[in-house]
C-alpha atoms as a PDB file:
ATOM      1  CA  UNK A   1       0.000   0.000   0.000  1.00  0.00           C
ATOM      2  CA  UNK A   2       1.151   3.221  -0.690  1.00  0.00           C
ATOM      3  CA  UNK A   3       0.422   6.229   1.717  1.00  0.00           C
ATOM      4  CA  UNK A   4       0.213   9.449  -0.361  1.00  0.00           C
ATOM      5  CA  UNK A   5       0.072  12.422   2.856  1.00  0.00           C
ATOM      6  CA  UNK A   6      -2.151  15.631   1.122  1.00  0.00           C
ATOM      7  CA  UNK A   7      -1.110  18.857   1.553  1.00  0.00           C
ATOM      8  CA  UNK A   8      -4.568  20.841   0.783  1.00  0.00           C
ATOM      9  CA  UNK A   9      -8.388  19.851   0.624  1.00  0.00           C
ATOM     10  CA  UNK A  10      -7.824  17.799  -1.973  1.00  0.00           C
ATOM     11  CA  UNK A  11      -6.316  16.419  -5.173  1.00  0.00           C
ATOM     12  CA  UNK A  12      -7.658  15.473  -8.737  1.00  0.00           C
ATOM     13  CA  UNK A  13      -7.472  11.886  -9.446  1.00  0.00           C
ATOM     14  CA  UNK A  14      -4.936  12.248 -12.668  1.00  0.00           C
ATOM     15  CA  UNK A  15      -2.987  13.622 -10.637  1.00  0.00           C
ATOM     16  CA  UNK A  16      -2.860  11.390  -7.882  1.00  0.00           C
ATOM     17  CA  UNK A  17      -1.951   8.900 -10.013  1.00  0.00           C
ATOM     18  CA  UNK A  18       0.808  10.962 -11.828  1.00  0.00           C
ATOM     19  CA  UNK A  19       2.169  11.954  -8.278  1.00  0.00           C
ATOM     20  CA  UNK A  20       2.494   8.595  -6.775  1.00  0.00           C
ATOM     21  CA  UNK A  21       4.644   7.243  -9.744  1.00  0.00           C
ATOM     22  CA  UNK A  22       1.441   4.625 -11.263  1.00  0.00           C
ATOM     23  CA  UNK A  23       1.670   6.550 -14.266  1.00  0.00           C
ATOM     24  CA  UNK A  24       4.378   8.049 -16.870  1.00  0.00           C
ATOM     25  CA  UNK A  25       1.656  11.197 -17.855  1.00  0.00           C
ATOM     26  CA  UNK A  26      -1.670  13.051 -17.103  1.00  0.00           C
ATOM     27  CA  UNK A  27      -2.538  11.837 -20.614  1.00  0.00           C
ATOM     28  CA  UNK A  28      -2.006   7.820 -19.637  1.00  0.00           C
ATOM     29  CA  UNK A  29      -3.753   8.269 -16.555  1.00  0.00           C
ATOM     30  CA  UNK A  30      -6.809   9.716 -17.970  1.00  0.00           C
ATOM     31  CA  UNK A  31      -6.828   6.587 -20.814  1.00  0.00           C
ATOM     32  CA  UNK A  32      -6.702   4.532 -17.853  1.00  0.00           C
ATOM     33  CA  UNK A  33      -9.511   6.037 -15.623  1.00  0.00           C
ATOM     34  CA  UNK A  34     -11.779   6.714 -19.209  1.00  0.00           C
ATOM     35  CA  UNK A  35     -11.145   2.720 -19.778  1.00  0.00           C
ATOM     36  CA  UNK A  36     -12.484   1.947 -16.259  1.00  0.00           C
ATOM     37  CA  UNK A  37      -9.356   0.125 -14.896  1.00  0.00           C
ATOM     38  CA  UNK A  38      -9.214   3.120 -11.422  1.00  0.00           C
ATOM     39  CA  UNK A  39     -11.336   2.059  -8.109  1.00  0.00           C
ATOM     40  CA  UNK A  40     -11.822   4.859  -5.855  1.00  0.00           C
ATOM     41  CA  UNK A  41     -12.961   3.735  -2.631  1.00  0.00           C
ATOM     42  CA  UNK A  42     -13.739   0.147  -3.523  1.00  0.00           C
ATOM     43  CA  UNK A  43     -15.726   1.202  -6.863  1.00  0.00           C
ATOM     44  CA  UNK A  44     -14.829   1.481 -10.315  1.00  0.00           C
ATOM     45  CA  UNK A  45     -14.875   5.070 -11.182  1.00  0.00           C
ATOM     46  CA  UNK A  46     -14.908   6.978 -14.313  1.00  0.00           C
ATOM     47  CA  UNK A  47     -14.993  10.410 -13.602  1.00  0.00           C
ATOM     48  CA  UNK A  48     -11.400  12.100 -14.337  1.00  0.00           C
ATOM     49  CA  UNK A  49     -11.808  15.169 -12.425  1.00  0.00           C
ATOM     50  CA  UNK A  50     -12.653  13.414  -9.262  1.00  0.00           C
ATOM     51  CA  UNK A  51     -11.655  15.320  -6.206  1.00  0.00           C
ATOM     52  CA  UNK A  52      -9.389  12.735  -3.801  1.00  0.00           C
ATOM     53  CA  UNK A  53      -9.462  13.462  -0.092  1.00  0.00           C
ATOM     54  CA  UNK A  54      -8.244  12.484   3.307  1.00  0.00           C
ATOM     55  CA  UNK A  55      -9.598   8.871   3.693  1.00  0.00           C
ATOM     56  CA  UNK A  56      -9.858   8.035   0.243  1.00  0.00           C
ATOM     57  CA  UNK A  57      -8.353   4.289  -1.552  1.00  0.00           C
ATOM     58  CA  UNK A  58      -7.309   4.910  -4.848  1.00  0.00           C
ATOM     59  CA  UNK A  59      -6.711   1.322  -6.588  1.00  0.00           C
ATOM     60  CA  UNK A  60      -4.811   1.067  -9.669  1.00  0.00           C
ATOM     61  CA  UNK A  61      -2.877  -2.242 -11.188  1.00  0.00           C
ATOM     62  CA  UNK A  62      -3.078  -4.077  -8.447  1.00  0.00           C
ATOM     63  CA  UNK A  63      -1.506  -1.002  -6.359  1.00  0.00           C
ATOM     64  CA  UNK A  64      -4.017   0.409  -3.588  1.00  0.00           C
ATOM     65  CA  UNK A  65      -2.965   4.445  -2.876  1.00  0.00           C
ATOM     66  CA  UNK A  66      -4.232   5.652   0.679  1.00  0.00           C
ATOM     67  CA  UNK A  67      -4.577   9.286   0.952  1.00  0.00           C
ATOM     68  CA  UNK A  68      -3.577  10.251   4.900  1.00  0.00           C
END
């Protein structure tokens, strides 16, 4: 599990996924998210402007990303 701290009410999914290393690009990340292969919080998710908070599970490729 990876433990991704936020500094700020929250951040956009892309970039959570950019951030955290699961991705090369902004532009990979939102091919990934469009093609339904992101769980936020246990549930596939397909919105790419999704606001991450404190709390959230971000799953990705078999990676889970915990935002403290």
């Amino acid at each position: 599990m990876i433990q991704f701290k936020l500094e700020g009410e929250f951040i956009p999914l892309i970039a959570l996924l950019k951030v955290t290393g699961l991705v090369a690009s902004g532009g990979e990340a939102q091919v990934f998210v469009e093609d339904g292969l992101v769980k936020y919080n246990g549930q596939v998710d397909f919105r790419k402007r999704l606001k991450v908070k404190v709390g959230d599970k971000v799953e990705f490729m078999g990676k889970v990303v915990e935002v403290i």
